[in-house]
N, C-alpha and C. Protein backbone atom coordinates (compact mmCIF):
# COMPACT_ATOMS: atom_id res chain seq x y z
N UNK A 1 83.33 67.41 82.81
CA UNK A 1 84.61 68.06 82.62
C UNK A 1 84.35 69.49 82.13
N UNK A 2 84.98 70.50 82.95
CA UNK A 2 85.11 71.78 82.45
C UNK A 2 86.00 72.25 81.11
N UNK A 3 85.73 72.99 80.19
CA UNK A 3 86.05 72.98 79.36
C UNK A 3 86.90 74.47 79.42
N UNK A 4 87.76 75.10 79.18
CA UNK A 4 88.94 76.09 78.88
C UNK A 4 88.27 77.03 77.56
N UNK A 5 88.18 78.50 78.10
CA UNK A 5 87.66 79.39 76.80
C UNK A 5 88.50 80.16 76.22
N UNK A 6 88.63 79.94 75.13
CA UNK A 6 89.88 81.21 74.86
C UNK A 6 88.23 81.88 73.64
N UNK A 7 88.84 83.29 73.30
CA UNK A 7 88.55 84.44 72.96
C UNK A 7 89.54 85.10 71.64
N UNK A 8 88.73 84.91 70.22
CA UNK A 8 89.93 85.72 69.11
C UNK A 8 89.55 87.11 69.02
N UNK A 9 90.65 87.57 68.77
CA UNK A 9 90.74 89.20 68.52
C UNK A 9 89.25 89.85 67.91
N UNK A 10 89.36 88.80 67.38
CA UNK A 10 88.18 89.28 66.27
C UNK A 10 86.65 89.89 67.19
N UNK A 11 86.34 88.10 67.69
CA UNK A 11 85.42 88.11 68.80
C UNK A 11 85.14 89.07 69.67
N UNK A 12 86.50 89.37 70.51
CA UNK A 12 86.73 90.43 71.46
C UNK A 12 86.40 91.96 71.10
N UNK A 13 86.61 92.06 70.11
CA UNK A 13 86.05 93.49 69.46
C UNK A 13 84.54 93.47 69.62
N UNK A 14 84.05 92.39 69.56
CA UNK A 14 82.77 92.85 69.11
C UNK A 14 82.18 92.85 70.39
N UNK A 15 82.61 91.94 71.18
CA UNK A 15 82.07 91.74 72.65
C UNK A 15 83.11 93.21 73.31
N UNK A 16 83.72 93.95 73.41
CA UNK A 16 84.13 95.34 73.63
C UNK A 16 83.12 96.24 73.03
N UNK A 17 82.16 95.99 72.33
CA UNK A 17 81.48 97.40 71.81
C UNK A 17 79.84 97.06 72.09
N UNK A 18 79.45 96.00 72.95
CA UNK A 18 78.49 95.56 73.32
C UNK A 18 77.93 96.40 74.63
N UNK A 19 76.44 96.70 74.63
CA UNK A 19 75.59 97.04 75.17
C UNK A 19 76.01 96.38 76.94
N UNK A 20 75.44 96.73 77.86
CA UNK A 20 75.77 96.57 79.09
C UNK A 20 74.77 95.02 79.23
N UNK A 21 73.50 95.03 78.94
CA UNK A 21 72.42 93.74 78.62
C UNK A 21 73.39 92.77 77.66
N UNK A 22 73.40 93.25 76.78
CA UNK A 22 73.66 92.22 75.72
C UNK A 22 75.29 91.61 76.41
N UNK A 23 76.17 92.65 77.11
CA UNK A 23 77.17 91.74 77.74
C UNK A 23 77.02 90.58 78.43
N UNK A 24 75.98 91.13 78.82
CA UNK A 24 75.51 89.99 80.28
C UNK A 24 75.31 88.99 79.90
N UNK A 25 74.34 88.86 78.60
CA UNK A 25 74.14 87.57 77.97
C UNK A 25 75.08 86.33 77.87
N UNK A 26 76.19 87.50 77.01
CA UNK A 26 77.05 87.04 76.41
C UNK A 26 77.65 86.20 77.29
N UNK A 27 77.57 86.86 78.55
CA UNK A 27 79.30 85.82 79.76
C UNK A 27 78.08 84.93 79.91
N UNK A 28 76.87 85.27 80.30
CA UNK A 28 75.99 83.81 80.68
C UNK A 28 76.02 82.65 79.59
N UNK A 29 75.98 83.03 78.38
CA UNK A 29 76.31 82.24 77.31
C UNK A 29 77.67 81.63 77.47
N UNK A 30 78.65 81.93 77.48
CA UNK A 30 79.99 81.60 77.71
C UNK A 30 80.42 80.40 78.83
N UNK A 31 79.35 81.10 80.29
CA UNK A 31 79.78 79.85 81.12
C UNK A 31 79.10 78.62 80.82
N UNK A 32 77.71 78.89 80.44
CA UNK A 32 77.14 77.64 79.99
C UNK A 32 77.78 76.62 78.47
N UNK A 33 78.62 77.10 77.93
CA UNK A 33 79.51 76.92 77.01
C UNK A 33 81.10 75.66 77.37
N UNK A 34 81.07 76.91 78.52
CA UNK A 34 82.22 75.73 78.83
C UNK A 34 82.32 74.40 79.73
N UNK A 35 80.41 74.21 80.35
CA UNK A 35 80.27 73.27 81.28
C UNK A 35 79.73 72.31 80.13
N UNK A 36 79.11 72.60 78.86
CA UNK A 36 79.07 71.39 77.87
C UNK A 36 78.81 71.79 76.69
N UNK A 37 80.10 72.15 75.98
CA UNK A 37 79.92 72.82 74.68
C UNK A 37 78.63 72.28 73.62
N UNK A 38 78.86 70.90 73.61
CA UNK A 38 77.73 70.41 73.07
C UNK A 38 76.56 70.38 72.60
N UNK A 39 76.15 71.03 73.75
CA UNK A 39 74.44 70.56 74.25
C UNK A 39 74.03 72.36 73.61
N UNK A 40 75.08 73.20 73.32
CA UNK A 40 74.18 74.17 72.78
C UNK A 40 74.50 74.46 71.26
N UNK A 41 73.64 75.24 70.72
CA UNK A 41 73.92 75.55 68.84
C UNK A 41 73.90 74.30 68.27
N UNK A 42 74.40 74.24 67.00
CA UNK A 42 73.95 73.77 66.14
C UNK A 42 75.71 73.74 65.65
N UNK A 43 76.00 72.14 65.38
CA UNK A 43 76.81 71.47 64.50
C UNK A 43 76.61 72.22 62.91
N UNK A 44 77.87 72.69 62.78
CA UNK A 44 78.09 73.29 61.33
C UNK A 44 79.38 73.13 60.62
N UNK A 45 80.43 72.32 61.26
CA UNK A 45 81.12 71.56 60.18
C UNK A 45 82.43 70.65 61.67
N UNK A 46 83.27 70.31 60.48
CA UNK A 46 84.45 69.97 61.64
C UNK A 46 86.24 70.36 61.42
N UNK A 47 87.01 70.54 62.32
CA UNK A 47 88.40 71.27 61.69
C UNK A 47 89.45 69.19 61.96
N UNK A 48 88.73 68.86 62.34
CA UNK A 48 89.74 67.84 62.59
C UNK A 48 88.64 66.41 63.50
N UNK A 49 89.27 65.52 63.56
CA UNK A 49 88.74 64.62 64.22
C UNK A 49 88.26 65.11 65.47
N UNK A 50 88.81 65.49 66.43
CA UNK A 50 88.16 66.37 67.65
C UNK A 50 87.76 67.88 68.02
N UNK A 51 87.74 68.46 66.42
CA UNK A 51 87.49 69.82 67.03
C UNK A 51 86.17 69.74 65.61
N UNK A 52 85.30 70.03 66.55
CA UNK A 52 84.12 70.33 65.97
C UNK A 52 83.19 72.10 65.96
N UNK A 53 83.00 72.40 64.38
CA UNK A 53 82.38 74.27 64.81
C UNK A 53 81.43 73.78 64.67
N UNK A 54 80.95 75.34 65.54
CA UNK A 54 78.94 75.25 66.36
C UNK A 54 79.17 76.37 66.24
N UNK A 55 77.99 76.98 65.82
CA UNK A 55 77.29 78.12 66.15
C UNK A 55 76.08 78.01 67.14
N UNK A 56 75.97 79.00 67.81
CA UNK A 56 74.53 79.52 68.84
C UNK A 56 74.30 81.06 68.37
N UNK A 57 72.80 80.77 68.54
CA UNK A 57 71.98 81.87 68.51
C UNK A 57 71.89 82.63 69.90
N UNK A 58 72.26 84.04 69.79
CA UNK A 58 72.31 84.79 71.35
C UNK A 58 71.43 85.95 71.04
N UNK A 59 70.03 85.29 71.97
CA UNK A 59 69.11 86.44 71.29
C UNK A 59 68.04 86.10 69.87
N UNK A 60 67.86 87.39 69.13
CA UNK A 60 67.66 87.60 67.87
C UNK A 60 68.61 88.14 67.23
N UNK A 61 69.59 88.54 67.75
CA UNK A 61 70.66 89.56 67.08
C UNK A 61 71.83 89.31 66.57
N UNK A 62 71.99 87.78 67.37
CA UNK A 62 73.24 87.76 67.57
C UNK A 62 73.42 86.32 66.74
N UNK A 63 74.88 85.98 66.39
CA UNK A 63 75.51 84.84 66.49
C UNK A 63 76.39 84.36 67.08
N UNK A 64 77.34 83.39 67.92
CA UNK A 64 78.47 83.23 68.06
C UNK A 64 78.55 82.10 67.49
N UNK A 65 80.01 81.90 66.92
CA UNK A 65 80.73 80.86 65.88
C UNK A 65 81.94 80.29 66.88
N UNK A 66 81.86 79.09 67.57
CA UNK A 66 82.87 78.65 67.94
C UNK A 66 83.45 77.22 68.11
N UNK A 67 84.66 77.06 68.12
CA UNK A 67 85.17 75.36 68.24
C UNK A 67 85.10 75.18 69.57
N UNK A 68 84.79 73.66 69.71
CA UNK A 68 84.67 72.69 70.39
C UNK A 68 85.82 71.43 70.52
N UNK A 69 86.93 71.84 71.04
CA UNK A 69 88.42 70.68 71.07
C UNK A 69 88.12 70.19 71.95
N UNK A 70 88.17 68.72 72.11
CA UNK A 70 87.44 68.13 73.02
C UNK A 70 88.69 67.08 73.06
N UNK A 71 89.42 67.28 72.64
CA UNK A 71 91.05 66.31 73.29
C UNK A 71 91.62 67.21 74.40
N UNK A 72 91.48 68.87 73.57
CA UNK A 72 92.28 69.82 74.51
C UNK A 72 91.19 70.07 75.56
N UNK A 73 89.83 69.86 75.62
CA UNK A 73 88.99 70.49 76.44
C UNK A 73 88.95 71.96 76.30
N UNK A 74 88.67 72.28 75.15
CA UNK A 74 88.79 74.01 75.08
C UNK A 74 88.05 74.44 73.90
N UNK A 75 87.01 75.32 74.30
CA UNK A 75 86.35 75.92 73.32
C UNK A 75 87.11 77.86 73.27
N UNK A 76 86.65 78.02 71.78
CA UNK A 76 87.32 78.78 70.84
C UNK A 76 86.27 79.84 70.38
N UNK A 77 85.50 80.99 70.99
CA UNK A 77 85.06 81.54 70.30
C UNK A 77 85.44 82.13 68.76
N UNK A 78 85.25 81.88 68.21
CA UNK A 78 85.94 82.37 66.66
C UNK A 78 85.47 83.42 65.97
N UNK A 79 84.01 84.10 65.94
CA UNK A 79 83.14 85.37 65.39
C UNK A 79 82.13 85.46 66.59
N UNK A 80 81.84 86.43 66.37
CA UNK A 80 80.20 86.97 66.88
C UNK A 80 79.71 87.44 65.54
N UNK A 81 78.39 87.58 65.13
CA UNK A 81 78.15 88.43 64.44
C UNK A 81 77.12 88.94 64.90
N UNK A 82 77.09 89.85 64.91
CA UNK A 82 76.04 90.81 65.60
C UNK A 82 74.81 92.27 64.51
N UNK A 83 73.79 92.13 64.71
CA UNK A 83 72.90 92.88 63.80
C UNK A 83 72.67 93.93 65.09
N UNK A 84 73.14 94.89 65.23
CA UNK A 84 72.80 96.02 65.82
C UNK A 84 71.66 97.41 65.36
């Protein structure tokens, strides 16, 4: 099952001020995200019975912080953090 990405304001800023490489990553990260949120990052807490946060490592530089709703089928980027 394909999974639905939404993008917060927050996120979007940071992925708007990103390098032309490091974009690229990023969407490659993203699609592989929504074909099985799961299988990447690392379990780091939960908002509810079906929505579980993960972070992944993108790079050395990077973080992304996002939910995993798996009733709605939709992951949630929520931060990047980025060491530039």
């Amino acid at each position: 099952m394909a999974y639905a990405l939404d993008i917060t304001e927050r996120a979007a800023a940071v992925v708007a001020a990103m390098d032309d490489e490091t974009h690229d990553r990023f969407v490659m990260a993203m699609l592989d995200l929504t074909a099985d949120p799961h299988s990447q990052g690392d379990a780091i807490g939960t908002e509810g019975p079906t929505v579980a946060e993960r972070a992944m490592a993108l790079g050395a530089s990077g973080l992304i912080v996002y939910t995993v709703d798996d009733a709605a089928a939709r992951v949630r980027i929520v931060n990047i953090i980025w060491l530039a």
